[in-house]
N, C-alpha and C. Protein backbone atom coordinates (compact mmCIF):
# COMPACT_ATOMS: atom_id res chain seq x y z
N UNK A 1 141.73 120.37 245.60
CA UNK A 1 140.59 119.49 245.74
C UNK A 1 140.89 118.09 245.23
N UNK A 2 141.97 118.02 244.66
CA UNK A 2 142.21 116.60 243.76
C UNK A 2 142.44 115.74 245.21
N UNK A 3 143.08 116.12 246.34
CA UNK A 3 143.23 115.11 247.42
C UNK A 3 141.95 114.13 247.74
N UNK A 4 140.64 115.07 247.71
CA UNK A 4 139.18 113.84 247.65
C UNK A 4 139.42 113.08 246.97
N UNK A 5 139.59 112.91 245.17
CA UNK A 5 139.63 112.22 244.64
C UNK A 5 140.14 110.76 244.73
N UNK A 6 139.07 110.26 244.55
CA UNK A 6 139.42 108.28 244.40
C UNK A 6 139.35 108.37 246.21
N UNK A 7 138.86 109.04 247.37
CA UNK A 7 139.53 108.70 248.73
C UNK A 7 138.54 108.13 249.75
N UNK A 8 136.85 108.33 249.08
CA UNK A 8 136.38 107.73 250.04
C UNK A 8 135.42 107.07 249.20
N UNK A 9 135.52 105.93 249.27
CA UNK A 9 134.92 104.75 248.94
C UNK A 9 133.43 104.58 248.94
N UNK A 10 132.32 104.71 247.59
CA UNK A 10 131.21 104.78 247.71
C UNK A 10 130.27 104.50 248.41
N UNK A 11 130.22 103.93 248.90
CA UNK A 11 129.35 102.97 249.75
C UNK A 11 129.91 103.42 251.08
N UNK A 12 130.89 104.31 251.38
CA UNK A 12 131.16 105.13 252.72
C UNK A 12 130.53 106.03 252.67
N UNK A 13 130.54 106.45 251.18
CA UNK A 13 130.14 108.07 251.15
C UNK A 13 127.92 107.88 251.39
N UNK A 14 127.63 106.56 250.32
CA UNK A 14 126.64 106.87 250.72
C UNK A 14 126.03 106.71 252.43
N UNK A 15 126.59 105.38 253.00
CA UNK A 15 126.23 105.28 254.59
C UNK A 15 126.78 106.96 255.39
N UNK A 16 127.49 107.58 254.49
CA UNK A 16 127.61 108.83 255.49
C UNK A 16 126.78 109.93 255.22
N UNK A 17 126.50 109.85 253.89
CA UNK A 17 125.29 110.89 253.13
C UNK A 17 123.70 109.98 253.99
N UNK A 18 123.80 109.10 253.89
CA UNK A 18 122.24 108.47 254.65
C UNK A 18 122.47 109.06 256.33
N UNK A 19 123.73 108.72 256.83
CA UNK A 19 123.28 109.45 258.13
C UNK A 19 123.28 110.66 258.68
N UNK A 20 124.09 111.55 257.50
CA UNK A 20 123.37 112.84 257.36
C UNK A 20 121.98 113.45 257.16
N UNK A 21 120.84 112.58 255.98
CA UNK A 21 120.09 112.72 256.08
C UNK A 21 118.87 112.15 256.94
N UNK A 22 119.81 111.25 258.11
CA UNK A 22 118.69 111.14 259.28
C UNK A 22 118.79 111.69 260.11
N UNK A 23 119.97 112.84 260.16
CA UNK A 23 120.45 113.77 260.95
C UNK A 23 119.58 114.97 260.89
N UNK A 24 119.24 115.16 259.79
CA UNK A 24 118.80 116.54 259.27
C UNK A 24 117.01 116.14 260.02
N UNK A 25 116.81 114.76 259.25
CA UNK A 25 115.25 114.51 259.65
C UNK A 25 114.73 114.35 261.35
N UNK A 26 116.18 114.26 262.12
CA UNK A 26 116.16 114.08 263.42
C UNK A 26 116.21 115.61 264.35
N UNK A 27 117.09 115.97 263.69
CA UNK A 27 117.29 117.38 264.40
C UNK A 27 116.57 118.72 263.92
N UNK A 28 116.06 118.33 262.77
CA UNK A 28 114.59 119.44 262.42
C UNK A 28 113.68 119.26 261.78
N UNK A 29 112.81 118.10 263.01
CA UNK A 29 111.53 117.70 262.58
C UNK A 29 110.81 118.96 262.04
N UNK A 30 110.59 120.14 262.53
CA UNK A 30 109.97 121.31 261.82
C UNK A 30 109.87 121.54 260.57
N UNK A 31 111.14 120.85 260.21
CA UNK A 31 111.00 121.47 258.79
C UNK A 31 111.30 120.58 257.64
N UNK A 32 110.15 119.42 258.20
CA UNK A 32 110.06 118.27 257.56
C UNK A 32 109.58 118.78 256.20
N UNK A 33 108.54 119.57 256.02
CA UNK A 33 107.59 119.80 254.50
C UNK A 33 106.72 118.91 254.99
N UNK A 34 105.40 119.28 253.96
CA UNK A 34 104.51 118.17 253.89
C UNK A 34 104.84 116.97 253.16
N UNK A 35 105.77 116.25 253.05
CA UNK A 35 105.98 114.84 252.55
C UNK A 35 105.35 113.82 253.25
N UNK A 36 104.42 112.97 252.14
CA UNK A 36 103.66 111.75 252.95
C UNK A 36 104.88 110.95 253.28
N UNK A 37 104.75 110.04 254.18
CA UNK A 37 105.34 108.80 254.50
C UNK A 37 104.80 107.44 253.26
N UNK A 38 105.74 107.62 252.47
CA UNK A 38 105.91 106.07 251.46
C UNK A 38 106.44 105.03 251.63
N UNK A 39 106.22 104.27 252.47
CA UNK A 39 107.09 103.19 252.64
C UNK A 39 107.29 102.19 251.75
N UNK A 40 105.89 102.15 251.18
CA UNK A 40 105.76 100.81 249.66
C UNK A 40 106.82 101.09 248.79
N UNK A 41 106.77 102.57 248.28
CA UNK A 41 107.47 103.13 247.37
C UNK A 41 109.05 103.22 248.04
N UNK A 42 109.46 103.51 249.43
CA UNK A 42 111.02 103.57 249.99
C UNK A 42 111.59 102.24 249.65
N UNK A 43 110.83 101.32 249.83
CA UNK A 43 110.91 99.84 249.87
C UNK A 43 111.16 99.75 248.41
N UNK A 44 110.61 99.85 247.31
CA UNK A 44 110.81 99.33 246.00
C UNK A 44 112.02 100.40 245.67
N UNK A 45 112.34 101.52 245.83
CA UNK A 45 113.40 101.77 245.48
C UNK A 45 114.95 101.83 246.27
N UNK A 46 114.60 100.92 247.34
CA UNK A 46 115.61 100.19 248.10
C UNK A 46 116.36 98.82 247.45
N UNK A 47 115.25 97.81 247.10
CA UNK A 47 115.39 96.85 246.46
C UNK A 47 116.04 96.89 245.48
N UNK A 48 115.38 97.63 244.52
CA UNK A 48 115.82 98.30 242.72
C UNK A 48 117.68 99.14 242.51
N UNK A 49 117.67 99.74 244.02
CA UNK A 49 118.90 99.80 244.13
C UNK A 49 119.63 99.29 244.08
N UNK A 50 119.09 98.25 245.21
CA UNK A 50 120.37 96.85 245.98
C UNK A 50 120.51 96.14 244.70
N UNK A 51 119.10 95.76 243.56
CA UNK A 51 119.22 94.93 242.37
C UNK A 51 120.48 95.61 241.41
N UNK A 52 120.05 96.88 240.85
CA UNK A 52 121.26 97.38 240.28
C UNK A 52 122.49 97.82 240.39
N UNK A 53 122.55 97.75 241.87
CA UNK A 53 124.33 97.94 242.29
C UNK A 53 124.87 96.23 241.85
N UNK A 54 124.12 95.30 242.36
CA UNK A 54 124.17 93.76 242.59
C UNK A 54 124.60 93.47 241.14
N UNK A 55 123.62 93.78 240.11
CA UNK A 55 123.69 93.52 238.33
C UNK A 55 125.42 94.03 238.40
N UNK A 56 125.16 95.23 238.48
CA UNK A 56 126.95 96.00 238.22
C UNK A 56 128.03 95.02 238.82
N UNK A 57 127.78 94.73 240.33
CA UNK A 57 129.30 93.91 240.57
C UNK A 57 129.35 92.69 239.90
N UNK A 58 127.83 92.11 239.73
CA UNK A 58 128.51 90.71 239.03
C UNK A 58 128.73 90.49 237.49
N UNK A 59 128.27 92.03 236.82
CA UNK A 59 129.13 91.91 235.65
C UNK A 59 130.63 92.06 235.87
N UNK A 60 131.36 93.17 236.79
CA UNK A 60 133.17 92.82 236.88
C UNK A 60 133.24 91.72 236.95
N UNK A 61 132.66 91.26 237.84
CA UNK A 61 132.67 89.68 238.50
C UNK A 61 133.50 88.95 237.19
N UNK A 62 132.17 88.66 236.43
CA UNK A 62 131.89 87.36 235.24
C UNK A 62 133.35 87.95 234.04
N UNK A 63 133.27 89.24 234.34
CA UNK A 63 134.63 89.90 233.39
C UNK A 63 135.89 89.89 233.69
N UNK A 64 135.68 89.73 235.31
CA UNK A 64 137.56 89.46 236.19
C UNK A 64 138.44 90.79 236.17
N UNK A 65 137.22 91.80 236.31
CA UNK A 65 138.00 92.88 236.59
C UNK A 65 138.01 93.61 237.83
N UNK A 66 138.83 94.44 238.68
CA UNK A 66 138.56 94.72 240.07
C UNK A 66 137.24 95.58 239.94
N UNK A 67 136.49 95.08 241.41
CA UNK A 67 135.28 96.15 241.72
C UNK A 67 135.86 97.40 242.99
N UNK A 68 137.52 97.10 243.10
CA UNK A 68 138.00 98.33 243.96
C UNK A 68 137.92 100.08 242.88
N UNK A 69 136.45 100.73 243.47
CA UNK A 69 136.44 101.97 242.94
C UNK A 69 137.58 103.11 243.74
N UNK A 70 138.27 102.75 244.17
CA UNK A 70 139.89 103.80 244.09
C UNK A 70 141.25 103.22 243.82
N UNK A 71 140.88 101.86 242.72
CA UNK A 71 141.76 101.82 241.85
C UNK A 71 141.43 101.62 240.54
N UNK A 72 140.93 102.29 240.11
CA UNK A 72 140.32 102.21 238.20
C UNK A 72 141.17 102.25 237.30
N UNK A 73 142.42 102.56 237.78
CA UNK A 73 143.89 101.92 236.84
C UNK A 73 144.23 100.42 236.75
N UNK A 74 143.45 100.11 237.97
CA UNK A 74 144.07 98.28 238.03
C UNK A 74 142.66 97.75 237.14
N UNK A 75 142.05 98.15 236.42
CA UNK A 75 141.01 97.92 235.55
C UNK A 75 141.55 96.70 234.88
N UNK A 76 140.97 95.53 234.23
CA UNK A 76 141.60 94.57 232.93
C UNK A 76 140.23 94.92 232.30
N UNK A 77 139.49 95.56 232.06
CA UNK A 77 138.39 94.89 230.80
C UNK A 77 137.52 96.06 231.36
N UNK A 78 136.97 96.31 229.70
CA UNK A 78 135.78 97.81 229.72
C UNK A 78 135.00 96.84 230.17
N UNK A 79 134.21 96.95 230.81
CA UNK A 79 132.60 95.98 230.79
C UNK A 79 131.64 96.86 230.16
N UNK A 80 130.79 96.46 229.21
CA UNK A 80 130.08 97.17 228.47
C UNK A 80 128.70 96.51 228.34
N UNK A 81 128.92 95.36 228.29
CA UNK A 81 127.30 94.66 228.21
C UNK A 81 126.42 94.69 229.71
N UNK A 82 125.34 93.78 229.58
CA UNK A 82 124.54 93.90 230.42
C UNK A 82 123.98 95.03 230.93
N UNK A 83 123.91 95.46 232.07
CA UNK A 83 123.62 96.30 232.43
C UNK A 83 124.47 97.97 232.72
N UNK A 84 125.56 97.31 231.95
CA UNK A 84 126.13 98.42 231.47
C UNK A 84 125.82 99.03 230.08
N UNK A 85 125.00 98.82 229.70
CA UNK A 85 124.75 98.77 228.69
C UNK A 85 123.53 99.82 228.82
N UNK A 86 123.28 99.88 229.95
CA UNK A 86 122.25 101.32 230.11
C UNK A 86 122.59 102.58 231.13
N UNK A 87 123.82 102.04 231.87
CA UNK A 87 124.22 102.95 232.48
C UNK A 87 125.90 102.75 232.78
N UNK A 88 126.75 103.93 232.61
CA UNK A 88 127.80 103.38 232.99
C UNK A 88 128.79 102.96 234.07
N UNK A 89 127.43 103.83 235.32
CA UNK A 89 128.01 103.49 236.38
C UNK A 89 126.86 102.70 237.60
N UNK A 90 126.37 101.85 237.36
CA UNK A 90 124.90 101.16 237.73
C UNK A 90 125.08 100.88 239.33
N UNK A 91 126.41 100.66 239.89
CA UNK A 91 126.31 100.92 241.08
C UNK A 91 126.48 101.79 241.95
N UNK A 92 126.70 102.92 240.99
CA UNK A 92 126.88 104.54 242.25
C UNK A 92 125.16 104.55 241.64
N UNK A 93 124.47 104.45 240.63
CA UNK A 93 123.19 104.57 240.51
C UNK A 93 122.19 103.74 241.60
N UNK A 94 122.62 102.41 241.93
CA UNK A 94 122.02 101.68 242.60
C UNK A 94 122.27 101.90 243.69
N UNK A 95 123.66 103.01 244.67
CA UNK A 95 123.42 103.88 245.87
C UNK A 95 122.52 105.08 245.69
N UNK A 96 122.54 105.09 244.90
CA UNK A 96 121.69 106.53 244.35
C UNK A 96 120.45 105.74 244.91
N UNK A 97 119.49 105.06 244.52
CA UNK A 97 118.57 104.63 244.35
C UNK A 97 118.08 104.20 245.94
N UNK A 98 119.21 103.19 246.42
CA UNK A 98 118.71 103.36 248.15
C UNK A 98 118.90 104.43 248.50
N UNK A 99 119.65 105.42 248.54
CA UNK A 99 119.45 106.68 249.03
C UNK A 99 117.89 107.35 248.80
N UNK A 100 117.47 107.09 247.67
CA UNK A 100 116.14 107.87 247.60
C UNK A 100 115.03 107.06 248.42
N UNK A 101 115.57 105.65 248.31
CA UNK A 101 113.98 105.47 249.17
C UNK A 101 114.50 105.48 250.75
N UNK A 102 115.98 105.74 251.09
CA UNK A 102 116.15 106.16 252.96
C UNK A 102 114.88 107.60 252.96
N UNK A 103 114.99 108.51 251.81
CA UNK A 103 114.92 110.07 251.94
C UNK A 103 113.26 109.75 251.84
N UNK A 104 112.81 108.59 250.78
CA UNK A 104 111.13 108.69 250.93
C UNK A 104 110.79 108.29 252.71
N UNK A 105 111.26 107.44 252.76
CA UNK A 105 111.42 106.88 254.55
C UNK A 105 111.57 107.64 255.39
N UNK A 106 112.16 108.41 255.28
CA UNK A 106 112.51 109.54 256.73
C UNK A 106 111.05 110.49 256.61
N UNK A 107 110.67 110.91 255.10
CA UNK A 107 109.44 111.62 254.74
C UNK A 107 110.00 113.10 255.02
N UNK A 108 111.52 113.68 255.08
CA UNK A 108 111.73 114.94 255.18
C UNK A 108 112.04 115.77 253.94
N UNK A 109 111.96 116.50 253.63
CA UNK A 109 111.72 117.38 252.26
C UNK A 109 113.80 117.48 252.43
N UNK A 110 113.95 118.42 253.62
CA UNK A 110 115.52 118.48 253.68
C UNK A 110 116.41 117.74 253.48
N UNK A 111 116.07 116.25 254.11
CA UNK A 111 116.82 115.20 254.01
C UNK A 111 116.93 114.60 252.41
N UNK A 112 115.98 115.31 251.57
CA UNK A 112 116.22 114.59 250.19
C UNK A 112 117.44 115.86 249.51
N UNK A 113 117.78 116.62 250.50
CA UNK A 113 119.56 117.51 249.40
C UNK A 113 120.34 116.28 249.75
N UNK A 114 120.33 115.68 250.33
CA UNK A 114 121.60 114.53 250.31
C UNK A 114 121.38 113.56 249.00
N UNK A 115 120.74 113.58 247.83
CA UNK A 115 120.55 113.29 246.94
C UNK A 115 121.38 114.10 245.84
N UNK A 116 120.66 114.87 245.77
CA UNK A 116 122.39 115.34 244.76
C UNK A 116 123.52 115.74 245.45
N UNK A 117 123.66 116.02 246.34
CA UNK A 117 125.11 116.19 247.46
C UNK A 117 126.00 115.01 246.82
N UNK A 118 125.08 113.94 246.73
CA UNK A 118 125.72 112.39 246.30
C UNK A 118 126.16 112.22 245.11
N UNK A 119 125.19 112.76 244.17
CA UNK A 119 125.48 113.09 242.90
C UNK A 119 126.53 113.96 242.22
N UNK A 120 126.46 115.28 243.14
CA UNK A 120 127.26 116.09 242.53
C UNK A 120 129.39 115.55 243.23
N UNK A 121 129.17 114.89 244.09
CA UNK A 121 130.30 114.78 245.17
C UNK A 121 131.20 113.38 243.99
N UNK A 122 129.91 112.21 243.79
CA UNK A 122 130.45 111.08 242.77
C UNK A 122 130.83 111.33 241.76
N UNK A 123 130.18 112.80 240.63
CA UNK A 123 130.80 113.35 239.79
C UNK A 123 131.87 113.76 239.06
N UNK A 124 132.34 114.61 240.67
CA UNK A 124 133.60 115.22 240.52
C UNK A 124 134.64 114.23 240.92
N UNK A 125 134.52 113.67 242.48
CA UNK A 125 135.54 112.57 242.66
C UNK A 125 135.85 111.62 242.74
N UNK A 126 134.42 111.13 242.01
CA UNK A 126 134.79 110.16 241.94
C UNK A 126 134.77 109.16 240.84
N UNK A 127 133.82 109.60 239.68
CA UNK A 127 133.46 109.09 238.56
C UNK A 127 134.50 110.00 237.47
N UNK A 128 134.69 111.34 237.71
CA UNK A 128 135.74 111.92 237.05
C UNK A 128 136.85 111.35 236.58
N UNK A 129 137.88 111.21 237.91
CA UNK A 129 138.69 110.36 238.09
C UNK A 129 138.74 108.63 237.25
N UNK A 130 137.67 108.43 237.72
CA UNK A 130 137.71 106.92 236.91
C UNK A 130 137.48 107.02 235.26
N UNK A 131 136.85 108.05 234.61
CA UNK A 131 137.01 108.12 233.68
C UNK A 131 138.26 108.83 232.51
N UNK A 132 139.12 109.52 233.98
CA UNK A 132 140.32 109.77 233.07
C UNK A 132 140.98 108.77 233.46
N UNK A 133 140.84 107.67 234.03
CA UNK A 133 142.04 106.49 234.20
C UNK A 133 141.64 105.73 233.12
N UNK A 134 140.29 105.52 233.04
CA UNK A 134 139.71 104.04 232.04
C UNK A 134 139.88 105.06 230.24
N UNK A 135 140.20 106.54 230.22
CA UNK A 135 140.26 106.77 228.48
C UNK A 135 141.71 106.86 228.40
N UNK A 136 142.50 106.45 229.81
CA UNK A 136 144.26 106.17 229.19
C UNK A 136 144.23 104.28 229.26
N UNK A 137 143.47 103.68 229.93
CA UNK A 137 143.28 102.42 229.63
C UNK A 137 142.72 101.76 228.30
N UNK A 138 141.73 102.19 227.52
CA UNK A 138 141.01 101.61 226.99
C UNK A 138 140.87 102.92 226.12
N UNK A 139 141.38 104.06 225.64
CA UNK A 139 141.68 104.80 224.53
C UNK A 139 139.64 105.31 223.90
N UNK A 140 140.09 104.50 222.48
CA UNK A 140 138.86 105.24 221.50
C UNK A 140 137.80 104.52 221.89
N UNK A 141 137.63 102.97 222.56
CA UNK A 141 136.94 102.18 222.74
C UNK A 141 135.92 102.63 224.04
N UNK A 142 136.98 103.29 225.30
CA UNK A 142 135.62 103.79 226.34
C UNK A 142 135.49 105.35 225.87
N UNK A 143 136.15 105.71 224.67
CA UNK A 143 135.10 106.96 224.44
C UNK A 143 134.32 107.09 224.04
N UNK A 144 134.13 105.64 222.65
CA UNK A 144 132.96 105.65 222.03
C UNK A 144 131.77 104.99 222.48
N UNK A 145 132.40 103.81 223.86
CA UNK A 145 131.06 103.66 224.79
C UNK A 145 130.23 104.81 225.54
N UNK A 146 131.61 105.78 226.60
CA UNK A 146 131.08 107.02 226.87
C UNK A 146 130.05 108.07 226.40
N UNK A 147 130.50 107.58 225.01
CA UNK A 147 128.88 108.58 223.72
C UNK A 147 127.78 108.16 223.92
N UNK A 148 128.04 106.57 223.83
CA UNK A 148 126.68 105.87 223.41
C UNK A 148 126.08 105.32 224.92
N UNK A 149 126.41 105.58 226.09
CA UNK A 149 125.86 105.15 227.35
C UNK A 149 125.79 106.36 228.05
N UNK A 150 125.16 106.63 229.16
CA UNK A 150 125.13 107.74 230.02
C UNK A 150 125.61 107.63 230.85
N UNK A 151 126.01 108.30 231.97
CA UNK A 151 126.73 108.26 233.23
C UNK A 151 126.22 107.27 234.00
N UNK A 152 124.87 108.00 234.52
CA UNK A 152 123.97 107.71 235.30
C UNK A 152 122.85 107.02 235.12
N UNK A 153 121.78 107.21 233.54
CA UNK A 153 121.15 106.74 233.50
C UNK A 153 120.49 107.65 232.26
């Protein structure tokens, strides 16, 4: 299974997890559930996404470290402030986040497993990975951030 690892690029995985779950909402309207249609609410956690993926790149940015997530060895600098500072990975959170309001949008009960599908998939290959590259980079310093920040949130 290590071959996934680091291989498909977040923001692939989520545009392919979103058109899975318009797949699911397309090909079995039946078994939508009773989910209202939220659009106010798809909409604010579309935005809130796009805001906190956005916060995350332009802290590498301002730090000059790569934002290529399948090379986390070519890392120069923990980034720890800002909005890292509440999460440690704010832009697989901020796909996370448009993903939930595609899944309020579609209004299908099914189409919201592509929510942790995303979660559990970034886990293993992809946040895993980056965290055994960044504790041979950056040693006692991203372990003792690792304590004091959460993954996700």
């Amino acid at each position: 299974m290590n071959a996934l690892e680091l291989k498909i690029p977040p923001v692939a995985l989520a545009l392919l997890v979103g058109a899975a779950m318009w797949g699911v909402s397309a090909w079995a309207p039946a078994l939508a559930g009773p989910l209202p249609r939220l659009p106010a609410v798809a909409l604010l956690l579309v935005l809130a996404g796009a805001l906190v993926a956005l916060l995350g790149v332009a802290s590498f940015r301002r730090a000059k470290t790569t934002v290529n997530p399948t090379t986390p060895g070519a890392a120069s600098a923990l980034v720890d402030s800002g909005i890292y500072r509440v999460s440690r990975n704010p832009m697989y959170l901020g796909l996370l986040l448009v993903l939930a309001g595609w899944g309020l949008w579609l209004a299908h009960a099914l189409a919201l497993l592509g929510l942790p599908a995303f979660v559990v998939y970034m886990n293993r290959f992809q946040i895993g990975p980056e965290e055994r590259a960044l504790t041979v980079l950056f040693g006692d310093v991203f372990t003792t951030y690792r304590q004091k920040v959460r993954r996700w949130i």
